[in-house]
N, C-alpha and C. Protein backbone atom coordinates (compact mmCIF):
# COMPACT_ATOMS: atom_id res chain seq x y z
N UNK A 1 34.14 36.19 2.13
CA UNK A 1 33.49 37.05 3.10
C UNK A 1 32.02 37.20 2.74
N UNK A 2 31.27 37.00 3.66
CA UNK A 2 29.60 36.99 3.46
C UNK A 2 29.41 38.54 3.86
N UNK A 3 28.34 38.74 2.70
CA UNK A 3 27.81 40.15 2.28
C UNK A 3 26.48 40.36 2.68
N UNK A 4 26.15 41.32 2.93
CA UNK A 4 24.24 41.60 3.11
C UNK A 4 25.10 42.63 2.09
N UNK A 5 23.63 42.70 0.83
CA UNK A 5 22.94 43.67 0.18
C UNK A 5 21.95 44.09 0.56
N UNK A 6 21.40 45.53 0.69
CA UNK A 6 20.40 45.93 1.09
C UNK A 6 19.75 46.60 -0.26
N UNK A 7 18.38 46.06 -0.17
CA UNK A 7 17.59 46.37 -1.57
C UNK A 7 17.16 48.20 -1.57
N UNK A 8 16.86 48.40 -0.35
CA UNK A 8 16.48 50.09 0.09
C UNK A 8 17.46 50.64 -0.11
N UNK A 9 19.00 50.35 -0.41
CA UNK A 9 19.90 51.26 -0.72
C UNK A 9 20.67 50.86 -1.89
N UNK A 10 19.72 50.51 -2.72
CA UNK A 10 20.47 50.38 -4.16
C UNK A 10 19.43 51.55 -5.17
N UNK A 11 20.21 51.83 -5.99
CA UNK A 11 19.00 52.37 -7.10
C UNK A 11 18.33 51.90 -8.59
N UNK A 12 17.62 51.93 -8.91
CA UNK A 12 16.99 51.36 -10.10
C UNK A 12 17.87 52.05 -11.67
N UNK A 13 18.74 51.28 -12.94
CA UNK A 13 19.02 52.20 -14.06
C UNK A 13 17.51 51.70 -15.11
N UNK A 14 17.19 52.98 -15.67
CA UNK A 14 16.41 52.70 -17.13
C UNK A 14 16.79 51.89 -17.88
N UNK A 15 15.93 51.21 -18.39
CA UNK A 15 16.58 50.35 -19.75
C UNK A 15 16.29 51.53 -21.37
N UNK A 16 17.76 51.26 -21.73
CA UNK A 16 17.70 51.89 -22.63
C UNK A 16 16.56 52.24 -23.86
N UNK A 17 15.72 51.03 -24.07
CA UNK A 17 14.49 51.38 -24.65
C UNK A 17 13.33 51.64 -24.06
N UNK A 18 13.14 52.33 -22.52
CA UNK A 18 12.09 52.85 -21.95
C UNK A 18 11.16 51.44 -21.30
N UNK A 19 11.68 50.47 -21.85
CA UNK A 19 10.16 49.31 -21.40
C UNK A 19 10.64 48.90 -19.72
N UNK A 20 11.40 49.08 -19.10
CA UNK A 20 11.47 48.15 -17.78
C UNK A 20 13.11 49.65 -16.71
N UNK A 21 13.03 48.51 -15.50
CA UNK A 21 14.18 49.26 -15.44
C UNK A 21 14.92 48.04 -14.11
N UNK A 22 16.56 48.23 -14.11
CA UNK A 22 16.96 47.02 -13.62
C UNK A 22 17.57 47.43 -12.38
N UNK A 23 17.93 46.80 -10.99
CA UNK A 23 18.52 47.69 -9.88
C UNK A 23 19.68 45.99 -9.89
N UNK A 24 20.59 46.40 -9.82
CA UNK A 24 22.05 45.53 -9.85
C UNK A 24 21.98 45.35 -8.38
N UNK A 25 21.98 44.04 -8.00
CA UNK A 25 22.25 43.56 -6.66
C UNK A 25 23.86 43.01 -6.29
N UNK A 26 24.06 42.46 -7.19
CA UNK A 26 25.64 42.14 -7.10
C UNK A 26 26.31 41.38 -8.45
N UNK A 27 27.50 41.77 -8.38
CA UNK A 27 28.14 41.59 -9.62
C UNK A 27 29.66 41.48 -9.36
N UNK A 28 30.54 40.57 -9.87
CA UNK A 28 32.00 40.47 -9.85
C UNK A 28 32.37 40.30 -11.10
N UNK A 29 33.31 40.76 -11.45
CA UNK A 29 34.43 41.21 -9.98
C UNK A 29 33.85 42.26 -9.38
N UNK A 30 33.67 43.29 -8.42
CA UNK A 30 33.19 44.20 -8.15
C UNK A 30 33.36 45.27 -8.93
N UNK A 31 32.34 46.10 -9.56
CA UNK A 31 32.74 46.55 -10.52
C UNK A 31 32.43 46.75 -11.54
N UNK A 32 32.43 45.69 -12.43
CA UNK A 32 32.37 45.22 -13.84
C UNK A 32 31.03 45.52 -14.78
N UNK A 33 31.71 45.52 -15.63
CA UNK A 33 30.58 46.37 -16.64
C UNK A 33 29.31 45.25 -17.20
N UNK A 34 28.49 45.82 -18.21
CA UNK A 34 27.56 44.67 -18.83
C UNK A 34 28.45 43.88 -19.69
N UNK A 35 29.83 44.58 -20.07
CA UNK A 35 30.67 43.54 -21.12
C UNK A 35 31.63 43.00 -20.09
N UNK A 36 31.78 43.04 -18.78
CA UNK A 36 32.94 42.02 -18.40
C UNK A 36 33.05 41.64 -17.25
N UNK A 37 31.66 41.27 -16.92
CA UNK A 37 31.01 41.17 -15.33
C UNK A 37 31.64 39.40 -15.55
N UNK A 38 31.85 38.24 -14.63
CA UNK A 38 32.02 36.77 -14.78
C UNK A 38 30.50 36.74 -14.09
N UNK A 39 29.91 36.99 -13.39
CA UNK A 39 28.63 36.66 -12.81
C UNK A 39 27.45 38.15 -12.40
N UNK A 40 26.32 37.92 -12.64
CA UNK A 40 25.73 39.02 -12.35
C UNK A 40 23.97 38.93 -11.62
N UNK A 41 23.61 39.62 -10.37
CA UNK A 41 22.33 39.07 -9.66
C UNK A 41 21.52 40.50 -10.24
N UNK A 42 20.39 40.83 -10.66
CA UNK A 42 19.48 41.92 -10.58
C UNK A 42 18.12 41.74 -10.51
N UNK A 43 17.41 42.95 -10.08
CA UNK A 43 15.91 42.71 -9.89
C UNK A 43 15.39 43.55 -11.44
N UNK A 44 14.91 43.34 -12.13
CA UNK A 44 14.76 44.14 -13.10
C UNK A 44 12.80 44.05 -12.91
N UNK A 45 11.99 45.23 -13.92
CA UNK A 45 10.40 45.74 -13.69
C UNK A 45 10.56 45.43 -15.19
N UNK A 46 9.68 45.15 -16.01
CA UNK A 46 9.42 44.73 -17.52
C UNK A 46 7.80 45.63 -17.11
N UNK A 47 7.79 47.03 -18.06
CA UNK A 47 7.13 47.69 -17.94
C UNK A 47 6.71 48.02 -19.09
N UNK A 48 6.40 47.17 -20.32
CA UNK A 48 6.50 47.68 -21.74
C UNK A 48 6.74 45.95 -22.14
N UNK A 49 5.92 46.09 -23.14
CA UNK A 49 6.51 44.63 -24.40
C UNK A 49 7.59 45.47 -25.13
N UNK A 50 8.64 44.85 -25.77
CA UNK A 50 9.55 44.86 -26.32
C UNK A 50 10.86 43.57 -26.09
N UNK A 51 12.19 44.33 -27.06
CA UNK A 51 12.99 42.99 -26.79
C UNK A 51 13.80 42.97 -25.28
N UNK A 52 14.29 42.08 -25.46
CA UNK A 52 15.41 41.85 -24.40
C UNK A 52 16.77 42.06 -25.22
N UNK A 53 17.96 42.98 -23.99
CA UNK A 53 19.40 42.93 -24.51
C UNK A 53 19.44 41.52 -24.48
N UNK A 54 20.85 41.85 -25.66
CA UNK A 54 20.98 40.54 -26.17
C UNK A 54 22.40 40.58 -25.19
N UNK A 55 22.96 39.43 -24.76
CA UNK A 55 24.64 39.17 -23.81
C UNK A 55 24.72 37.90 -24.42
N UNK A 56 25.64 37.75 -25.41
CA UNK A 56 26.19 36.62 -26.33
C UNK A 56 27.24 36.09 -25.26
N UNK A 57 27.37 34.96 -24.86
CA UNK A 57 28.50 33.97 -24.45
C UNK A 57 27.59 34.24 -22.86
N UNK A 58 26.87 34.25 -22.20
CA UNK A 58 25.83 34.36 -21.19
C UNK A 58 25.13 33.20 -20.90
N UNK A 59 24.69 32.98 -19.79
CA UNK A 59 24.00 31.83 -19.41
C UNK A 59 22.70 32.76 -18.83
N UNK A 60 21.77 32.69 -18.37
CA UNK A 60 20.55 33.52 -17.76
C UNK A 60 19.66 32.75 -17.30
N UNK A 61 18.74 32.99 -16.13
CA UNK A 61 17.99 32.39 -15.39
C UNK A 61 17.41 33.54 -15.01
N UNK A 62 15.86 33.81 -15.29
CA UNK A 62 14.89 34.74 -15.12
C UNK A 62 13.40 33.72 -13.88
N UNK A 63 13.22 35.19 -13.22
CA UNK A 63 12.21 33.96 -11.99
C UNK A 63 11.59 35.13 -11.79
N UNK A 64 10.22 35.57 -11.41
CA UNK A 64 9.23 35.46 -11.84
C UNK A 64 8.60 36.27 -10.18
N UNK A 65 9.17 37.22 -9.57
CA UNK A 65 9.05 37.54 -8.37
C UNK A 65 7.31 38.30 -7.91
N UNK A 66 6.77 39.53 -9.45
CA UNK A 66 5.60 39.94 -8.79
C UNK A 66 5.25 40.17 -9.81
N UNK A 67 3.47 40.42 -10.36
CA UNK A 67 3.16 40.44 -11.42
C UNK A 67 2.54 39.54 -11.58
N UNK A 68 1.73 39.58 -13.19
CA UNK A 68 1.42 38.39 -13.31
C UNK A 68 1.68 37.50 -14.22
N UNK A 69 2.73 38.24 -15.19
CA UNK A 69 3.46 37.19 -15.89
C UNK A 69 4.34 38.02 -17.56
N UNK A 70 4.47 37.34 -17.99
CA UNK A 70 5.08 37.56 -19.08
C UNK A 70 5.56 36.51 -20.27
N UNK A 71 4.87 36.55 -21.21
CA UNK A 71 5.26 35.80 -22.75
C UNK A 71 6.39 36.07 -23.00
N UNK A 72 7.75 34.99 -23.13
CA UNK A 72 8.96 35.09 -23.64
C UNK A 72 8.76 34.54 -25.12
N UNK A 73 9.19 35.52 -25.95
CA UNK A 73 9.29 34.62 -27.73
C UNK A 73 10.22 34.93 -28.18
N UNK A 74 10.75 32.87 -28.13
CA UNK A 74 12.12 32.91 -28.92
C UNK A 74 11.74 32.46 -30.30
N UNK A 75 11.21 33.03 -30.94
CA UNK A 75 11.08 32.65 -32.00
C UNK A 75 10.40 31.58 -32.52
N UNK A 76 11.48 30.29 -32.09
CA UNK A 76 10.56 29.03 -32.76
C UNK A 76 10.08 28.56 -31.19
N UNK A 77 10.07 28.92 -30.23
CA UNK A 77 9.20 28.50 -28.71
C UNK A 77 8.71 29.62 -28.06
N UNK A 78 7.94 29.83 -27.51
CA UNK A 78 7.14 30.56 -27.13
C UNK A 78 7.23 30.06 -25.12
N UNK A 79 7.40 30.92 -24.30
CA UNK A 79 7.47 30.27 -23.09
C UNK A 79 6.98 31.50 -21.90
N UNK A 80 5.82 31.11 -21.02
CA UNK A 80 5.30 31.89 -20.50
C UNK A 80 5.96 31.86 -18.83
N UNK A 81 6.49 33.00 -18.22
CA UNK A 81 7.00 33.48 -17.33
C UNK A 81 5.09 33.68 -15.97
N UNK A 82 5.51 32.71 -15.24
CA UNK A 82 3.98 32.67 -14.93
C UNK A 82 3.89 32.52 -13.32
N UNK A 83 3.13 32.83 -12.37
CA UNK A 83 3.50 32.22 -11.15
C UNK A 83 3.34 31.01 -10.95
N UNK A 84 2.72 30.17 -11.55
CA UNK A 84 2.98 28.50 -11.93
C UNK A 84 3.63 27.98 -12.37
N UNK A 85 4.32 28.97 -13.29
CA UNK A 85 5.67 28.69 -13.93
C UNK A 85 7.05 29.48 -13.96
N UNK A 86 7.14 29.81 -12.42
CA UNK A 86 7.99 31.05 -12.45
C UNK A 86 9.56 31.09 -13.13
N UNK A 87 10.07 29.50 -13.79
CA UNK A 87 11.81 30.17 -13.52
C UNK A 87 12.02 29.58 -15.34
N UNK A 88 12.65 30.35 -15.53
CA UNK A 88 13.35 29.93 -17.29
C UNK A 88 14.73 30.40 -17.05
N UNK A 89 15.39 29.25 -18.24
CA UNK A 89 16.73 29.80 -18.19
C UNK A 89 16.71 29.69 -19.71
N UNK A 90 17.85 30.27 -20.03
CA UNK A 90 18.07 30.74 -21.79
C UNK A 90 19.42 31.27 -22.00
N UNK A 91 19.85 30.95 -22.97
CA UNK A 91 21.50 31.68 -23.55
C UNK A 91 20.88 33.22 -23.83
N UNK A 92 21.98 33.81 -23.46
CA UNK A 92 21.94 35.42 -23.46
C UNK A 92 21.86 35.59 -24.60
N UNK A 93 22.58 34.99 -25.87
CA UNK A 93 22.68 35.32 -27.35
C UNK A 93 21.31 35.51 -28.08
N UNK A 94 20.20 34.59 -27.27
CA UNK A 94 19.16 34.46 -28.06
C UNK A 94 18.48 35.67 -28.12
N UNK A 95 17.17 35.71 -29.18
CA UNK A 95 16.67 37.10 -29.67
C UNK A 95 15.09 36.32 -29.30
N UNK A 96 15.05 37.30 -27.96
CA UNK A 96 13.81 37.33 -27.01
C UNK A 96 12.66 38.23 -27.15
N UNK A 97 11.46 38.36 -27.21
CA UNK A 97 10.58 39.45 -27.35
C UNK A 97 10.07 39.17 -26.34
N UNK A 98 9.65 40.05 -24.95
CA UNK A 98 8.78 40.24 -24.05
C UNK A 98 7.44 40.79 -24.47
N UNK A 99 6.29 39.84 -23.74
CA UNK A 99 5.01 40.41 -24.23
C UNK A 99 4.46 40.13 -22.78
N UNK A 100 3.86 41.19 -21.85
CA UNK A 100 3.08 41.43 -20.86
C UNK A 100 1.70 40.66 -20.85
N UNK A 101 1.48 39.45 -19.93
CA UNK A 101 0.57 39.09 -19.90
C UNK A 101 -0.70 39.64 -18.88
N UNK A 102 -0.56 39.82 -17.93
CA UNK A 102 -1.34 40.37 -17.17
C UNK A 102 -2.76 41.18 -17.55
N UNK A 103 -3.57 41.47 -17.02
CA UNK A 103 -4.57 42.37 -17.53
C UNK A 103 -4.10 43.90 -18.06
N UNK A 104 -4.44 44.67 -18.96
CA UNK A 104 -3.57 45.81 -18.95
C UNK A 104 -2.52 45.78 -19.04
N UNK A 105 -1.65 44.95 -19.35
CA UNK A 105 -0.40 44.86 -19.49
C UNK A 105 0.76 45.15 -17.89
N UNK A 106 0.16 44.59 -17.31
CA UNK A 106 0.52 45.08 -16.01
C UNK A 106 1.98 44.31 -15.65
N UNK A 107 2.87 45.77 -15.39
CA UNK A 107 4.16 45.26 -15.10
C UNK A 107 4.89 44.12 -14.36
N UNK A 108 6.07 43.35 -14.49
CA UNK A 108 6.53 42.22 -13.84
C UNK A 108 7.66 42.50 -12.75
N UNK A 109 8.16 42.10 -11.77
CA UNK A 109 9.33 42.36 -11.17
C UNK A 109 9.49 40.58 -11.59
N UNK A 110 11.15 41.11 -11.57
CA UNK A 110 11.55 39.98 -12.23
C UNK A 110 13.25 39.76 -11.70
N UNK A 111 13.39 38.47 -11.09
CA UNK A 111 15.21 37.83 -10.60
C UNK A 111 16.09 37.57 -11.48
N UNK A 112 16.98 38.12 -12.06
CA UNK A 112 18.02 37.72 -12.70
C UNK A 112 18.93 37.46 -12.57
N UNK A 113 19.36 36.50 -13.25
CA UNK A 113 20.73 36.21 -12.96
C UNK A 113 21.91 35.50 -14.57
N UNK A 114 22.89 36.09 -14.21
CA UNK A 114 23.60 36.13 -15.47
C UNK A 114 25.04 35.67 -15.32
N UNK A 115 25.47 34.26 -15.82
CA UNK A 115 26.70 33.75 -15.50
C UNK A 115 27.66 33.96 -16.86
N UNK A 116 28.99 34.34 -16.70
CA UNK A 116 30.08 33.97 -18.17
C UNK A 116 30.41 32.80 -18.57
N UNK A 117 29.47 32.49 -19.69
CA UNK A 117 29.59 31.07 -19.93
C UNK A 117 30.97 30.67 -20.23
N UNK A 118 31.71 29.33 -20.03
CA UNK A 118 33.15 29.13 -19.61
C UNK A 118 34.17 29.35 -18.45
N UNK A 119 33.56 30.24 -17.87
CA UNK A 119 34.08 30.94 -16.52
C UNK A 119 32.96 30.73 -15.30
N UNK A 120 31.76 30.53 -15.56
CA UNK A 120 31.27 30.20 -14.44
C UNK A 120 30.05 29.94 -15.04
N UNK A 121 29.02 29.65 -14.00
CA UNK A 121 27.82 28.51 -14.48
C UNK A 121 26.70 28.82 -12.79
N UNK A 122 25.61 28.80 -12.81
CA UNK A 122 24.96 28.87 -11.83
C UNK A 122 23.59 27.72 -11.78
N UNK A 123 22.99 27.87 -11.01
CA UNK A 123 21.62 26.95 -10.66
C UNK A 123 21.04 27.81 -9.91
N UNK A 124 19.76 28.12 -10.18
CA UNK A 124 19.03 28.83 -9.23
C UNK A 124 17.88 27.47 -8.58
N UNK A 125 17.46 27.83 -7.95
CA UNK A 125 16.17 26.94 -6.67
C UNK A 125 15.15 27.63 -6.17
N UNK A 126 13.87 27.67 -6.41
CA UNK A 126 13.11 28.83 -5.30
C UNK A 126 12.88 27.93 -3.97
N UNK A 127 12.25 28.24 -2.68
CA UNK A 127 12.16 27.35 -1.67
C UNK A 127 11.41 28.15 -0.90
N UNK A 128 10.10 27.60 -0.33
CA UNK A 128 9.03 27.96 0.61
C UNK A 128 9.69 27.79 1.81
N UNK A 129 9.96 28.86 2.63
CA UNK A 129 10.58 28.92 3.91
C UNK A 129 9.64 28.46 5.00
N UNK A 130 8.93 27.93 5.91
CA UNK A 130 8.03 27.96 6.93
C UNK A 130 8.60 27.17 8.46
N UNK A 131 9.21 28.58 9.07
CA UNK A 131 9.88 27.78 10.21
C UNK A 131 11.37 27.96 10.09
N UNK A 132 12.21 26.92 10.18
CA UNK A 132 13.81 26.35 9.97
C UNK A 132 14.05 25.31 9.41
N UNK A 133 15.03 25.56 8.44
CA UNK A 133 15.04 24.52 7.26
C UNK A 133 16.81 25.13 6.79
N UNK A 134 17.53 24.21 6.47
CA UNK A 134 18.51 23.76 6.42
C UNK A 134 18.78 24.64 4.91
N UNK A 135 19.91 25.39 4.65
CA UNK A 135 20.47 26.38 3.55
C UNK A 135 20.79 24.84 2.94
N UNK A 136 20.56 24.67 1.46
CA UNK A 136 21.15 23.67 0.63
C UNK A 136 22.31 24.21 0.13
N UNK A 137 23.67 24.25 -0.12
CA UNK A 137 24.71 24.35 -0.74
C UNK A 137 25.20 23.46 -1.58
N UNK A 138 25.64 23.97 -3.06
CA UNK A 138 26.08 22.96 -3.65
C UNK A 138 27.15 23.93 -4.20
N UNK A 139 28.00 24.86 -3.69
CA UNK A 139 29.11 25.50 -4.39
C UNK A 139 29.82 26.36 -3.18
N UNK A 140 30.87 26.98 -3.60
CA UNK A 140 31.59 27.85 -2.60
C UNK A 140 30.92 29.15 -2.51
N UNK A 141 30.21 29.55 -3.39
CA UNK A 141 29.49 30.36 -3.69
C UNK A 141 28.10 30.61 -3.38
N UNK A 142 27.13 31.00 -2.63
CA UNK A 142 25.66 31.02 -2.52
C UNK A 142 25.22 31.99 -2.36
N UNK A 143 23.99 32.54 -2.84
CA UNK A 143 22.92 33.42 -2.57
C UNK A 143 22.27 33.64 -1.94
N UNK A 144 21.14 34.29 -1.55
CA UNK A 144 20.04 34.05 -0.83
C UNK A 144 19.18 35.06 -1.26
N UNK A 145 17.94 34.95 -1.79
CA UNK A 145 17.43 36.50 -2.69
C UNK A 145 16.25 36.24 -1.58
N UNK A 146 15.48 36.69 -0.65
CA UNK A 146 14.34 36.96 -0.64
C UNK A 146 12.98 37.48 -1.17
N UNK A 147 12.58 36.88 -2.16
CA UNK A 147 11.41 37.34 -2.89
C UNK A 147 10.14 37.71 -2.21
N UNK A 148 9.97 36.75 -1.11
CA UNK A 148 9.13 37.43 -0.62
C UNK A 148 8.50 37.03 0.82
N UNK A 149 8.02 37.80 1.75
CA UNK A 149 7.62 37.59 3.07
C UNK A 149 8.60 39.04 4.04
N UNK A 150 7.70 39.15 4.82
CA UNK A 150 8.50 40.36 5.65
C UNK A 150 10.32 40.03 5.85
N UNK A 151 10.22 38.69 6.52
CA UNK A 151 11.87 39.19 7.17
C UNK A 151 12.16 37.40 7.04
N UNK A 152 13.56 37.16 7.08
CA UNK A 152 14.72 36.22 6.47
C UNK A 152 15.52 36.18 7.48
N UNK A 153 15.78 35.30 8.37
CA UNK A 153 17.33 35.45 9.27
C UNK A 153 18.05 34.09 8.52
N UNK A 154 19.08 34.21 8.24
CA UNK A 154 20.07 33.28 7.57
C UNK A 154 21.27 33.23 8.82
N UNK A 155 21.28 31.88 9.29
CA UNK A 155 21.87 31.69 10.89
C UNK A 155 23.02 30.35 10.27
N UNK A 156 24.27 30.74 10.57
CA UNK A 156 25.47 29.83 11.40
C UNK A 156 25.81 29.78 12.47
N UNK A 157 26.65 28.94 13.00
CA UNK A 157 27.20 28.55 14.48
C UNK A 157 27.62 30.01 14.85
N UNK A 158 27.94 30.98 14.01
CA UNK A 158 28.58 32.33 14.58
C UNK A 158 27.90 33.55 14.29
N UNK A 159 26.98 33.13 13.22
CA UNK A 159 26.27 34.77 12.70
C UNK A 159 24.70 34.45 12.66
N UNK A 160 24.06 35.51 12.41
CA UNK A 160 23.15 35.60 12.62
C UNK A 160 22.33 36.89 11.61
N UNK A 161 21.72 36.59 10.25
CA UNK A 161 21.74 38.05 9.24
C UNK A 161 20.09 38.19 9.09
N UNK A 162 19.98 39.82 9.34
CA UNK A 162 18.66 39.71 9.05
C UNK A 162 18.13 40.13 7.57
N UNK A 163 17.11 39.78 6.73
CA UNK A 163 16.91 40.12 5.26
C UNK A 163 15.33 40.55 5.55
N UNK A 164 15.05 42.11 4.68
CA UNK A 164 13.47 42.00 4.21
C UNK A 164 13.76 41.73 2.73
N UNK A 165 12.29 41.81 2.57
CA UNK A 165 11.94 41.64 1.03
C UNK A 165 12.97 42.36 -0.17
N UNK A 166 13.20 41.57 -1.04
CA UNK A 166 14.38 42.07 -2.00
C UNK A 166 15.55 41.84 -1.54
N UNK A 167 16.03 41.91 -0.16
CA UNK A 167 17.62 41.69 -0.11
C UNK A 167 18.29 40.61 -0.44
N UNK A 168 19.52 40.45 -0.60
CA UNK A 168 20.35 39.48 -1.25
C UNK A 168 21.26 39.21 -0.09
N UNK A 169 21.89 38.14 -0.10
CA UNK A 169 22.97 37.83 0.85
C UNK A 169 23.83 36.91 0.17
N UNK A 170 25.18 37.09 0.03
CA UNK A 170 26.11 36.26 -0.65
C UNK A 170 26.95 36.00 0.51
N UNK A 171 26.98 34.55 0.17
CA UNK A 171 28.15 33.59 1.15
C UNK A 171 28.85 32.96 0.42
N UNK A 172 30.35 33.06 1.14
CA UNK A 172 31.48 32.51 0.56
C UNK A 172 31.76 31.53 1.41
N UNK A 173 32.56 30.38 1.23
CA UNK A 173 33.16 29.11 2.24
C UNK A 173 31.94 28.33 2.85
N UNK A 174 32.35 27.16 3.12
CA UNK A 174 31.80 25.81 2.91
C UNK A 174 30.89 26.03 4.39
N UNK A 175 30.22 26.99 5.42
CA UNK A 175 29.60 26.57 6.75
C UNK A 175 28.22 26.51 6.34
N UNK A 176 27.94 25.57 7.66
CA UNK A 176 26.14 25.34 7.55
C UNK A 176 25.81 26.64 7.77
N UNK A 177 24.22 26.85 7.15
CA UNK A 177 23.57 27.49 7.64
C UNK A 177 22.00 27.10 7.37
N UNK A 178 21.31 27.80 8.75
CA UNK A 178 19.71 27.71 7.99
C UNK A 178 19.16 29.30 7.85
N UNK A 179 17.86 28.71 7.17
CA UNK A 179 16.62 29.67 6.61
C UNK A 179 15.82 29.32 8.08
N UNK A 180 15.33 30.78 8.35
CA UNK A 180 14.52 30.75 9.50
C UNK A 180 13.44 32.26 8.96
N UNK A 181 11.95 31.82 8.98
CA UNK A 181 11.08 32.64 8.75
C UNK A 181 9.52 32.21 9.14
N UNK A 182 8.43 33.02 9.15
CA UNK A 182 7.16 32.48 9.50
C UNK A 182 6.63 32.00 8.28
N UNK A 183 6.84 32.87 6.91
CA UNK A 183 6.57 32.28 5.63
C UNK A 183 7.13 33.04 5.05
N UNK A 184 8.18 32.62 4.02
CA UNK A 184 9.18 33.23 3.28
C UNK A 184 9.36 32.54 1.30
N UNK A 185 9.21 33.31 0.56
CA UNK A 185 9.79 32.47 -0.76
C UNK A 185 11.24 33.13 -0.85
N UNK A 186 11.76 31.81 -1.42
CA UNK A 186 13.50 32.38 -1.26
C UNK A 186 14.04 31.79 -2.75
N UNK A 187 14.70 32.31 -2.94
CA UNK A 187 15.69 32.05 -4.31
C UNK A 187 17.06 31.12 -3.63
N UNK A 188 17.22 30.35 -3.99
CA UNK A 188 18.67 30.35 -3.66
C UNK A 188 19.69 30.02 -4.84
N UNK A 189 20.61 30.19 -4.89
CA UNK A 189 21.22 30.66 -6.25
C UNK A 189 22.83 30.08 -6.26
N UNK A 190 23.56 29.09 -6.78
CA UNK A 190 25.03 28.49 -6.61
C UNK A 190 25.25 28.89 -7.95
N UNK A 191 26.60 29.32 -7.60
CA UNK A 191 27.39 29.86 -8.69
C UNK A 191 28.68 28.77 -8.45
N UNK A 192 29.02 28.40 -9.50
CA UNK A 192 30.37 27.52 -9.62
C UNK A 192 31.38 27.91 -10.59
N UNK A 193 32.37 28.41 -10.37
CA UNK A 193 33.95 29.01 -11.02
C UNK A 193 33.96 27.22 -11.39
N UNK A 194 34.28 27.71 -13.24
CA UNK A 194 34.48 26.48 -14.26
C UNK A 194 36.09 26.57 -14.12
């Protein structure tokens, strides 16, 4: 069953060490905690250098929505979160330090996404919308994050969904659909049950 999330009616939690704060867009089973979610979508603000939670047995894909960036240090690599370089992925286990690049340290909004490694696995894609352009699917599973541009209609032979900025849309089962917008950046996001 295909879902609209609406970003205006979710709320933001603190991160426990004060630096950022994360608003949960969707998560299964419905429900599920930070220890026993199989897949997980959020918008999280990195408002502070400090570390990142650590989620051992995790897959992660971080993208890079507003702001102007952010230094990831894993230690022995160093990898900058940039709008030229917006998307990294990384095992949850690893021990990450966030460092604010921007002038002033000026905060990031930031796409996450978090799969149970063994149980499921994802690919994220960003994609410049301009016009109508064909939804790529490569799973039973798909996303649709709007990062950014006023409005998103995501159209099949039967529906018709409208998205602003921030909303999410999850589709289940194999139908076409397209992206229809005047200028839109879009996430799109396949999740695949291992």
């Amino acid at each position: 069953m295909n879902r609209l999330i609406q970003y205006a009616s979710l709320r933001p939690t603190p991160w426990k060490n004060g630096g950022g704060t994360t608003t949960e867009l969707a998560v299964s089973p419905p429900g599920a905690s930070m220890d026993d979610f199989d897949w997980r979508v959020s918008l999280a603000s990195i408002a502070a250098d400090g570390p990142f939670s650590r989620f051992p047995g995790v897959d992660r894909s971080l993208a890079l929505v507003a702001g102007d960036g952010v230094l990831l240090d894993f230690g022995d690599e160093r990898i900058v979160l940039s709008p030229s370089e917006p998307l990294v992925e990384f095992a949850g286990e690893d021990v990450v330090h966030a460092t604010l690049s921007g002038p002033a340290g000026q905060p990031t909004l930031d796409f996450n996404v978090m799969t149970r490694r063994g149980r499921w696995r994802h690919r994220i894609e960003p994609f410049i919308v301009r016009g109508t352009v064909a939804l790529p699917r490569r799973s039973g599973t798909t996303l649709v994050f709007l990062a950014d541009g006023e409005a998103l209609s995501v159209c099949s032979a039967r529906e018709r969904l409208a998205l602003v900025r921030y909303d999410l849309l999850v589709l289940d089962g194999e139908q076409a659909w397209t992206l229809e917008a005047a200028q839109a950046t879009v996430f799109v996001v396949d999740l695949i049950n291992n």
